[in-house]
N, C-alpha and C. Protein backbone atom coordinates (compact mmCIF):
# COMPACT_ATOMS: atom_id res chain seq x y z
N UNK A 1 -11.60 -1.27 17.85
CA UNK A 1 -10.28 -1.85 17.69
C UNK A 1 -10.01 -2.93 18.72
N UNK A 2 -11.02 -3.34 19.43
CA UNK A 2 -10.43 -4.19 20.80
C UNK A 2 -10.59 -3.93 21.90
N UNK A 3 -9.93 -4.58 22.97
CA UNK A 3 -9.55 -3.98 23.51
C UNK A 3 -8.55 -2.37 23.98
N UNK A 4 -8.93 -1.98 25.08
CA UNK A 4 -8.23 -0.71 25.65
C UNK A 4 -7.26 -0.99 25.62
N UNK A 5 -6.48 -0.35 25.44
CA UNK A 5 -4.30 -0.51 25.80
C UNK A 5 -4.47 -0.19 27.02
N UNK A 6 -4.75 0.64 28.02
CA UNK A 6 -4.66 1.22 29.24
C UNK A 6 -4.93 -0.01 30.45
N UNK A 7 -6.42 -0.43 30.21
CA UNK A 7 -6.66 -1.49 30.53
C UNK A 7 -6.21 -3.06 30.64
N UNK A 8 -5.65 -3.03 29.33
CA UNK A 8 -5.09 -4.13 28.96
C UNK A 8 -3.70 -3.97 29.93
N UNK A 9 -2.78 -3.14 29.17
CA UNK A 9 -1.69 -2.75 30.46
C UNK A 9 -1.86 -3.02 32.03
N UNK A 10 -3.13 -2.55 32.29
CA UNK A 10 -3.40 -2.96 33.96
C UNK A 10 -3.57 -4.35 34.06
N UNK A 11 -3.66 -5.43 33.62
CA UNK A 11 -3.71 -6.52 33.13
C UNK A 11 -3.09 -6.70 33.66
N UNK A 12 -1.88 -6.73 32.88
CA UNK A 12 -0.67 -7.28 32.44
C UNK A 12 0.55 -6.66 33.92
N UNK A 13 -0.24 -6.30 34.40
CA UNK A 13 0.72 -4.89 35.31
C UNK A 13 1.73 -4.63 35.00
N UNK A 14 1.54 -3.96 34.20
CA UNK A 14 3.02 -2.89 33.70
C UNK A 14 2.29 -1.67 33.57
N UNK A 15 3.28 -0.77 34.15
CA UNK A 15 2.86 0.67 34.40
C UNK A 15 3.96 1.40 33.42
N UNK A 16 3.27 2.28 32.21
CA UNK A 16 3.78 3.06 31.59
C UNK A 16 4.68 4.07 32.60
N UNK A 17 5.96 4.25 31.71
CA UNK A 17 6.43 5.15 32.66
C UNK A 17 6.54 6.84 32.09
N UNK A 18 6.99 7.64 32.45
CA UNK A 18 6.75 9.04 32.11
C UNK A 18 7.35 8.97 31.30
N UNK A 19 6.46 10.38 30.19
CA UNK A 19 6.72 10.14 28.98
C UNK A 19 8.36 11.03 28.81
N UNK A 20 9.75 9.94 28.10
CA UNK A 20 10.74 10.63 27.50
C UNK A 20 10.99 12.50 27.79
N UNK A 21 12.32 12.39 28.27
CA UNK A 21 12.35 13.85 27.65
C UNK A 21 14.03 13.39 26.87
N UNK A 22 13.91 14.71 25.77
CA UNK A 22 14.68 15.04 24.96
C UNK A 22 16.24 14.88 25.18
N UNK A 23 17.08 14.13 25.41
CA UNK A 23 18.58 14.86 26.29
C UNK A 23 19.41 15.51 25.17
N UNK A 24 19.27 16.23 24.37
CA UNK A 24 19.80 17.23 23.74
C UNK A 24 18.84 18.07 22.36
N UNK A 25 19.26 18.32 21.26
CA UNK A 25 18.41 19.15 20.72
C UNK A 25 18.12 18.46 19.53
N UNK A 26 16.42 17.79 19.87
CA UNK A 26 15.79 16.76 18.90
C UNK A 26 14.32 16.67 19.15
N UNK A 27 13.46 16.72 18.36
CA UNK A 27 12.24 16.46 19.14
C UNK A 27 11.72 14.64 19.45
N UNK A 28 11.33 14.43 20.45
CA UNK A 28 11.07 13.09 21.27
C UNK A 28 9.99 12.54 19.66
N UNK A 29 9.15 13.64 18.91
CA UNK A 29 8.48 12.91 18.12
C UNK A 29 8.07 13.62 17.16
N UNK A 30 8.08 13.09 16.06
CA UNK A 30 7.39 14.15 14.65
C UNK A 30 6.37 13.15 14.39
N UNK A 31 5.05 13.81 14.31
CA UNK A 31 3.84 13.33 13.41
C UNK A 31 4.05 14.14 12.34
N UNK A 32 3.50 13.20 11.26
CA UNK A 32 3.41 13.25 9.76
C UNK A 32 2.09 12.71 9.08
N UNK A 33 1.03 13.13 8.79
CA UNK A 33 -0.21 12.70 8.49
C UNK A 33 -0.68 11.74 9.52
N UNK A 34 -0.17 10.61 9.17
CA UNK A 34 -1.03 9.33 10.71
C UNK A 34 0.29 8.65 10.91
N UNK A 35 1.53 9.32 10.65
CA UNK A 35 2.75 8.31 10.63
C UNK A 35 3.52 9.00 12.24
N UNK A 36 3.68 8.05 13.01
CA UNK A 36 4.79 8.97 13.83
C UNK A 36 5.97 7.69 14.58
N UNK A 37 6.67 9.15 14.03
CA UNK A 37 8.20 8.34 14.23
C UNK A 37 8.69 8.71 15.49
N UNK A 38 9.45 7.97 16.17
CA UNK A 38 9.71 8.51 17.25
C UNK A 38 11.63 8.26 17.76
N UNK A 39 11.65 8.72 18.19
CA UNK A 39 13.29 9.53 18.56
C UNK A 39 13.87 7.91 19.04
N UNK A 40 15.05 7.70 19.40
CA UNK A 40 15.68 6.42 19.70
C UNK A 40 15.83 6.73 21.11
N UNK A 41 15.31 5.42 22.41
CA UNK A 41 15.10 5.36 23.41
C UNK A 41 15.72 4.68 24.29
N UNK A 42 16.43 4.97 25.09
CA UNK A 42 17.26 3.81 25.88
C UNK A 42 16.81 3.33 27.35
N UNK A 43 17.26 2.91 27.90
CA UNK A 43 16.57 2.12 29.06
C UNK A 43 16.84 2.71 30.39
N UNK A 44 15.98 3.86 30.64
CA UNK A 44 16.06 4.60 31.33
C UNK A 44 14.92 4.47 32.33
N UNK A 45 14.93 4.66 33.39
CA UNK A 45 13.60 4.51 34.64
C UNK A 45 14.17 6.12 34.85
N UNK A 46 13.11 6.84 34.69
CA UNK A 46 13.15 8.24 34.89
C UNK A 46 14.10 8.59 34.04
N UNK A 47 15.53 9.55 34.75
CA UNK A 47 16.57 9.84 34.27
C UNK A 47 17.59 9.40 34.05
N UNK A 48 17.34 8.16 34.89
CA UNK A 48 18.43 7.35 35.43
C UNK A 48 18.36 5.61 33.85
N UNK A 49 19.71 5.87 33.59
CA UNK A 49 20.25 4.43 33.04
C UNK A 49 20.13 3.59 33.50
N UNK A 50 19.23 2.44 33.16
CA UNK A 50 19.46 1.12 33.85
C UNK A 50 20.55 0.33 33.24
N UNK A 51 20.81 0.01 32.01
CA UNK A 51 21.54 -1.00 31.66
C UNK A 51 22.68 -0.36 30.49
N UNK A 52 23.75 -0.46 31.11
CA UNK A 52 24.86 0.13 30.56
C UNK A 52 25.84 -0.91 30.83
N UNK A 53 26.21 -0.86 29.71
CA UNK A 53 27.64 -1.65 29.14
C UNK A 53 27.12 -2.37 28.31
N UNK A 54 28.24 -3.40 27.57
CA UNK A 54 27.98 -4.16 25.86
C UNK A 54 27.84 -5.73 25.88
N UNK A 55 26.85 -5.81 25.73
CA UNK A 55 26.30 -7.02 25.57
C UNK A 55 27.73 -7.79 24.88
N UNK A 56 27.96 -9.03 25.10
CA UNK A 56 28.76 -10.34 25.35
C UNK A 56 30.34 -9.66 26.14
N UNK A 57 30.19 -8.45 26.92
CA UNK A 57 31.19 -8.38 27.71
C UNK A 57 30.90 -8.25 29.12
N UNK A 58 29.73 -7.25 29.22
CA UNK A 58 29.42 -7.04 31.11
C UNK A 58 27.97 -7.10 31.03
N UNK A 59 27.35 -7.13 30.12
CA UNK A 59 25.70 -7.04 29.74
C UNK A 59 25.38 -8.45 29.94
N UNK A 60 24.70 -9.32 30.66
CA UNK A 60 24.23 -10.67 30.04
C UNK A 60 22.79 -10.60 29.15
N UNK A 61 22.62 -11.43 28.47
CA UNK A 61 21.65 -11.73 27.27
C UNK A 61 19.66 -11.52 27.72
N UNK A 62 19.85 -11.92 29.09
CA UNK A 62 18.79 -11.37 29.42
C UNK A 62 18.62 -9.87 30.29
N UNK A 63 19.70 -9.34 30.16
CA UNK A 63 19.83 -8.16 31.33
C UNK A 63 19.27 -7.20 29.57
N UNK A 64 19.83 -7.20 28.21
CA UNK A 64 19.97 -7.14 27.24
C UNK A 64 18.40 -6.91 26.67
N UNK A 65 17.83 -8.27 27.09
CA UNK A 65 16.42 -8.65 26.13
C UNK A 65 15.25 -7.39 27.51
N UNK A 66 15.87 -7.38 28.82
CA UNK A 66 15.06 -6.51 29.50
C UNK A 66 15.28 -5.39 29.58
N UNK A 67 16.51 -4.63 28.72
CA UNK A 67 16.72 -3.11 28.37
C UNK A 67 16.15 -2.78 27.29
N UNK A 68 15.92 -3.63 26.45
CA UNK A 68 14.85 -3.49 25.09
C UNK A 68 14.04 -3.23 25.22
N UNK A 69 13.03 -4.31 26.13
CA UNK A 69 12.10 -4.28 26.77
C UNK A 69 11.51 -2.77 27.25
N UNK A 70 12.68 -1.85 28.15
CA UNK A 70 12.20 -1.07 28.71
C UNK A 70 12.69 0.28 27.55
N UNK A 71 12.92 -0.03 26.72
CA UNK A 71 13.25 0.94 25.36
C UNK A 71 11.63 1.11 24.83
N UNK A 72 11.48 -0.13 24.91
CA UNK A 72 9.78 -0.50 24.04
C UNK A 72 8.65 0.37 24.91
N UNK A 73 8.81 0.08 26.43
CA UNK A 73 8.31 1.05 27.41
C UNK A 73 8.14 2.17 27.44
N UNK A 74 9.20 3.07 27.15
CA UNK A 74 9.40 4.10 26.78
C UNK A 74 8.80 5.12 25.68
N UNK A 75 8.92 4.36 24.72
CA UNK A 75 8.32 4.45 23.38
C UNK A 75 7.26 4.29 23.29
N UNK A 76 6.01 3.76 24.01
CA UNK A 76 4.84 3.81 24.05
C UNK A 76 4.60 4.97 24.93
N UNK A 77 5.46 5.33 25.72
CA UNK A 77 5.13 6.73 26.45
C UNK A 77 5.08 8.18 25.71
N UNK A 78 6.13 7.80 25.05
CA UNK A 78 6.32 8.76 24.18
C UNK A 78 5.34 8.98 22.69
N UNK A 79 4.54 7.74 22.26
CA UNK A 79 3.41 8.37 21.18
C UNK A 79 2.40 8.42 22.11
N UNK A 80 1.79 8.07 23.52
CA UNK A 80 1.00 8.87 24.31
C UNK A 80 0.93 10.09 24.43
N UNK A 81 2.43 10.60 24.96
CA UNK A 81 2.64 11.93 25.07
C UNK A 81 2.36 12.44 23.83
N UNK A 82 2.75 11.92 22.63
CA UNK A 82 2.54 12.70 21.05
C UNK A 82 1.06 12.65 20.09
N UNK A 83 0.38 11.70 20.61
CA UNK A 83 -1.01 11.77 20.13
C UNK A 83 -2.20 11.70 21.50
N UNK A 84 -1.58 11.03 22.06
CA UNK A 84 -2.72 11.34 23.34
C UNK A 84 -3.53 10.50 23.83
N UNK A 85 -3.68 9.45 23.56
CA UNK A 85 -3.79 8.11 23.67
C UNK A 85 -3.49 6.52 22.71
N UNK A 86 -3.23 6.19 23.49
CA UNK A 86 -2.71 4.92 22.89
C UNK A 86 -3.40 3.89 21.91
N UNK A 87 -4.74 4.00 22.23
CA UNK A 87 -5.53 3.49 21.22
C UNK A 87 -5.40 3.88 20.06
N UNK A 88 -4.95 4.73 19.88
CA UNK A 88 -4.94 4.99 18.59
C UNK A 88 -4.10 4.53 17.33
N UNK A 89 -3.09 3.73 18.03
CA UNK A 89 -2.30 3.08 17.55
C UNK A 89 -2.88 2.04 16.52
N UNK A 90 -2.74 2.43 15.24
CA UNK A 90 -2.97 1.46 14.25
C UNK A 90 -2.51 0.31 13.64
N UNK A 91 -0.97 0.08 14.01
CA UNK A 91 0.33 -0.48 13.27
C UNK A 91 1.59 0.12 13.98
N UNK A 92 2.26 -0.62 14.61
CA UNK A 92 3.92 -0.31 14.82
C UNK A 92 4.40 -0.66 13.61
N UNK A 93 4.81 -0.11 12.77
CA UNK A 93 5.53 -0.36 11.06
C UNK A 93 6.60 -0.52 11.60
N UNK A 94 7.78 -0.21 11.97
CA UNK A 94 9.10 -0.43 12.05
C UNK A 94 9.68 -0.30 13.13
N UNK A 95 10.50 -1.00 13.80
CA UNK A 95 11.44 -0.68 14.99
C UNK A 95 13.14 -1.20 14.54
N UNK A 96 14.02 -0.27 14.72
CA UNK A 96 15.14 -0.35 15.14
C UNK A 96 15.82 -0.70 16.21
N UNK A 97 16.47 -1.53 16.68
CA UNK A 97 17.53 -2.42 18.13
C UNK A 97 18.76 -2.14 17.81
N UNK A 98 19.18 -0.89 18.44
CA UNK A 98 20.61 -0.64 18.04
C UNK A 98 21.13 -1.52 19.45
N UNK A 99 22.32 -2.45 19.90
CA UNK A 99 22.54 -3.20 20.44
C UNK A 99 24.19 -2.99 20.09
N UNK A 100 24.40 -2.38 21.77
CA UNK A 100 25.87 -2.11 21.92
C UNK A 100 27.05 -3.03 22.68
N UNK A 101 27.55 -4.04 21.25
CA UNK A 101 27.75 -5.17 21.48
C UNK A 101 29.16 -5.35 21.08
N UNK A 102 30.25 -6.27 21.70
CA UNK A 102 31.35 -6.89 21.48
C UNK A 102 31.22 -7.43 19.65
N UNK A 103 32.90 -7.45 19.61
CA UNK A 103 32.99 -7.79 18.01
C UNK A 103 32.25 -9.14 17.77
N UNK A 104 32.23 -9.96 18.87
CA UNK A 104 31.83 -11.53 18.43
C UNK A 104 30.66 -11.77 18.96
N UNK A 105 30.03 -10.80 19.63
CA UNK A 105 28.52 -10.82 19.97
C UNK A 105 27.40 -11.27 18.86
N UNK A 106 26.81 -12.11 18.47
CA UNK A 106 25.89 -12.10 17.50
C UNK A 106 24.21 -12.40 18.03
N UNK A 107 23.77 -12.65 19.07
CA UNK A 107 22.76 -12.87 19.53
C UNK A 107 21.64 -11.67 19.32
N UNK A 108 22.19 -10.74 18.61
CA UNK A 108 21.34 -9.39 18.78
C UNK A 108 19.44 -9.71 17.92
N UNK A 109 19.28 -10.69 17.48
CA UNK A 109 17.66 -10.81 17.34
C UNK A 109 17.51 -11.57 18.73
N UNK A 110 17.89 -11.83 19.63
CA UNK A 110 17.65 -12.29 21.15
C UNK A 110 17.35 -11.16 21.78
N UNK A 111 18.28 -9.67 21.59
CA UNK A 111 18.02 -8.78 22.63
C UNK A 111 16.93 -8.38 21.88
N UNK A 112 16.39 -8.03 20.90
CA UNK A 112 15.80 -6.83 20.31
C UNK A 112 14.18 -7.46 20.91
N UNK A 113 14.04 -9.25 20.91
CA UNK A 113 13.03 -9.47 21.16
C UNK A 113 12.09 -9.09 22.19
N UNK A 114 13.24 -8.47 23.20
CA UNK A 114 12.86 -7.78 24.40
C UNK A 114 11.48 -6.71 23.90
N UNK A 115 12.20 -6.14 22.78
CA UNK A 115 10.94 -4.63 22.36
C UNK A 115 10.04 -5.53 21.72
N UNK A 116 9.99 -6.16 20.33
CA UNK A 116 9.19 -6.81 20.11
C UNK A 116 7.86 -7.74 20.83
N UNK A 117 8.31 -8.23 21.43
CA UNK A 117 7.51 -9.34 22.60
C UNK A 117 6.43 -7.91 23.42
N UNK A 118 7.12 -7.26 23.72
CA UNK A 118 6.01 -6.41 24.67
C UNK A 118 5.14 -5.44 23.79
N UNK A 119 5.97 -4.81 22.33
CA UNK A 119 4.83 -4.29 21.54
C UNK A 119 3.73 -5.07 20.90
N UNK A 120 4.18 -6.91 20.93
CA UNK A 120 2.97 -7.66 20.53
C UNK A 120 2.17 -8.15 22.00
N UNK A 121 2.81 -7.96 23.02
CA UNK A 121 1.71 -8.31 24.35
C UNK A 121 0.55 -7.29 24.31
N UNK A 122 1.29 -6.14 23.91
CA UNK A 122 0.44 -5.56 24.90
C UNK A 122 -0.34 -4.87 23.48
N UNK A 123 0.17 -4.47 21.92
CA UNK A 123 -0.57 -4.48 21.43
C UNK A 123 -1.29 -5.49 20.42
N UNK A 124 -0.79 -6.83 20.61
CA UNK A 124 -1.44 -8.00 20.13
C UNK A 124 -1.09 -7.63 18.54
N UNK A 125 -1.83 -8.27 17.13
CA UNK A 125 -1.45 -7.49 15.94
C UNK A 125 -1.10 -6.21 15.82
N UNK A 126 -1.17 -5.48 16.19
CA UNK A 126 -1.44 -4.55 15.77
C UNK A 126 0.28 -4.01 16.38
N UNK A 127 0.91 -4.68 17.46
CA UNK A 127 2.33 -4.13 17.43
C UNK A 127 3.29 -5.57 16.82
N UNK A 128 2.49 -6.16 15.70
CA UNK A 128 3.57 -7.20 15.07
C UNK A 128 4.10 -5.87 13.95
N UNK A 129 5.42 -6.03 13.72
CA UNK A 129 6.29 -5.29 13.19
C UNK A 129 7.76 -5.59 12.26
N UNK A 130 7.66 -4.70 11.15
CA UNK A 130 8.99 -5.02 10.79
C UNK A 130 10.22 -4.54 11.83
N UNK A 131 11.45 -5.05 11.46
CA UNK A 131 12.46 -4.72 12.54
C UNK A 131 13.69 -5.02 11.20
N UNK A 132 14.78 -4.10 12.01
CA UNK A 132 16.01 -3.96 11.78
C UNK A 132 16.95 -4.38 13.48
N UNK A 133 17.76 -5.12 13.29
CA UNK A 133 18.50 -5.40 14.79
C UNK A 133 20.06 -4.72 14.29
N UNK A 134 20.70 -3.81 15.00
CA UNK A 134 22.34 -3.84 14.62
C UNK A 134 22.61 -3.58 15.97
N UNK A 135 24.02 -4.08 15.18
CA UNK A 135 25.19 -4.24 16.46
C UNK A 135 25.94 -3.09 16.40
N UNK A 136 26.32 -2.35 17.09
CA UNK A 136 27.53 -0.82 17.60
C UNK A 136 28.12 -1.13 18.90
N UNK A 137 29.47 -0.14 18.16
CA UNK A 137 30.32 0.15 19.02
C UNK A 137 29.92 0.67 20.27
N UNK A 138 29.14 1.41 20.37
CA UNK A 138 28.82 2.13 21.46
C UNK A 138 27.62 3.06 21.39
N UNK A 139 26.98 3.43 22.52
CA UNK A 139 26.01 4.21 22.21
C UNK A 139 25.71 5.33 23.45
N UNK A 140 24.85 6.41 23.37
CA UNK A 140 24.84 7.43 24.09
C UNK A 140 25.20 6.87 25.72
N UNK A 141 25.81 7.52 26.31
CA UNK A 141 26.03 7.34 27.90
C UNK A 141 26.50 6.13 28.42
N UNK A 142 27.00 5.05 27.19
CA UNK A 142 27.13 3.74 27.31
C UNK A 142 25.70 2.73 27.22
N UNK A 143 24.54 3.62 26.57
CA UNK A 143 23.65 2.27 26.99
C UNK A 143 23.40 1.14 26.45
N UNK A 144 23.31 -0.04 26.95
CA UNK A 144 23.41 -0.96 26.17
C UNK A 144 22.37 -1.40 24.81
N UNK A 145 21.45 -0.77 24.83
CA UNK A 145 20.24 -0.86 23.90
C UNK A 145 19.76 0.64 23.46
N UNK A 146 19.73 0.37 22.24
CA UNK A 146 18.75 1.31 21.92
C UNK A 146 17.52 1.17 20.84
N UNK A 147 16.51 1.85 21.22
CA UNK A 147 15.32 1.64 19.86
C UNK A 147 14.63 2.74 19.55
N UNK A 148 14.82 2.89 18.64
CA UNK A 148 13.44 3.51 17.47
C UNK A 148 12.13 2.87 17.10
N UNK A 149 11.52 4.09 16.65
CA UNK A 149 10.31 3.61 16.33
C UNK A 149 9.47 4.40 15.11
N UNK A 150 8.78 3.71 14.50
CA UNK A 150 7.74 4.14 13.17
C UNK A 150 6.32 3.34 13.65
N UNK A 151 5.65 4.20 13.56
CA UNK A 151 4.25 3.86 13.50
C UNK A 151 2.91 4.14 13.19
N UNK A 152 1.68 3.84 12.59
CA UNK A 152 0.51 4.52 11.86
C UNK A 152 -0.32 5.22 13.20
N UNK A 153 -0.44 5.82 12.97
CA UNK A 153 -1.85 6.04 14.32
C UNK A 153 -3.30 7.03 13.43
N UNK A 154 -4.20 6.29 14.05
CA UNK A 154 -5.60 7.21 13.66
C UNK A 154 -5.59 8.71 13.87
C-alpha cells in the first residue's frame, strides 16, 4: 500500500495522540465487516478542550480549521486503537464537521478543511473523502468543532 503511516507521521512530525476515551455511554468505535465508523471527536489534547466557543463570535477561522485538524488527530487514534494499526486503512469514505457557529457564520468548508487536509497529508489517496460540513448551535462542553468518521479498513 505505500508507504508506512507511522513513519510517514514521523515525517511530518505529528505525534498521534492517545487513543479517545468515551465521555459518556457510547462505544469510541463499531467495526462492521471492513467498515469502521467512529464516534464524533472534538479537540481535545488529553482530557482537556482546546477550542471552545463558536466560530464567527470568539473562535477565529484559523483557531477553527486547527480544532478540526485536531478532531482528525484524534480519529486516527481512535481506528488504531480499533483495528490496530493504521495501515490498514483502505479509504476514509466519509467525514462529518459539525461546526459550532454564529447565525451568519458561513465559512464552515474553511474549518472542516482542517480534518480533511491532514487525512489527505498524511494518508495521501487513500484519506481523500466524501464530507458533509454543518453548522450548530452548540455542541458538547461548548466545543467548537466536531467530527465523525466512516472508513474501509483491511
Amino acid at each position: 500500500m505505500g508507504i508506512d503511516v507511522y513513519d510517514h507521521l514521523k515525517s511530518l512530525q505529528i505525534a498521534l495522540p492517545a487513543a479517545p476515551e468515551p465521555a459518556a455511554n457510547y462505544s469510541p468505535s463499531v467495526v462492521i465487516d471492513n467498515t469502521i465508523y467512529i464516534s464524533g471527536q472534538t479537540p481535545k489534547q488529553g482530557n482537556q478542550l482546546i477550542y471552545v466557543g463558536k466560530l464567527g463570535v470568539n473562535v477565529s477561522l484559523e483557531d477553527g480549521y486547527a480544532a478540526a485538524r485536531l478532531c482528525a488527530l484524534r480519529l486516527l487514534s481512535a481506528i488504531d486503537a480499533a483495528v490496530g494499526d493504521l495501515n490498514r486503512i483502505e479509504k476514509i469514505i466519509k467525514i462529518t464537521v459539525y461546526v459550532n457557529a454564529s447565525d451568519d457564520f458561513t465559512a464552515h468548508p474553511q474549518v472542516a478543511n482542517g480534518a480533511s487536509d491532514l487525512f489527505e497529508q498524511v494518508l495521501a489517496d487513500r484519506g481523500l473523502h466524501a464530507r458533509a460540513t454543518v453548522g450548530v448551535s452548540s455542541l458538547p462542553s461548548g466545543a467548537a468543532v466536531e467530527v465523525d468518521l466512516i472508513a474501509k479498513v483491511y
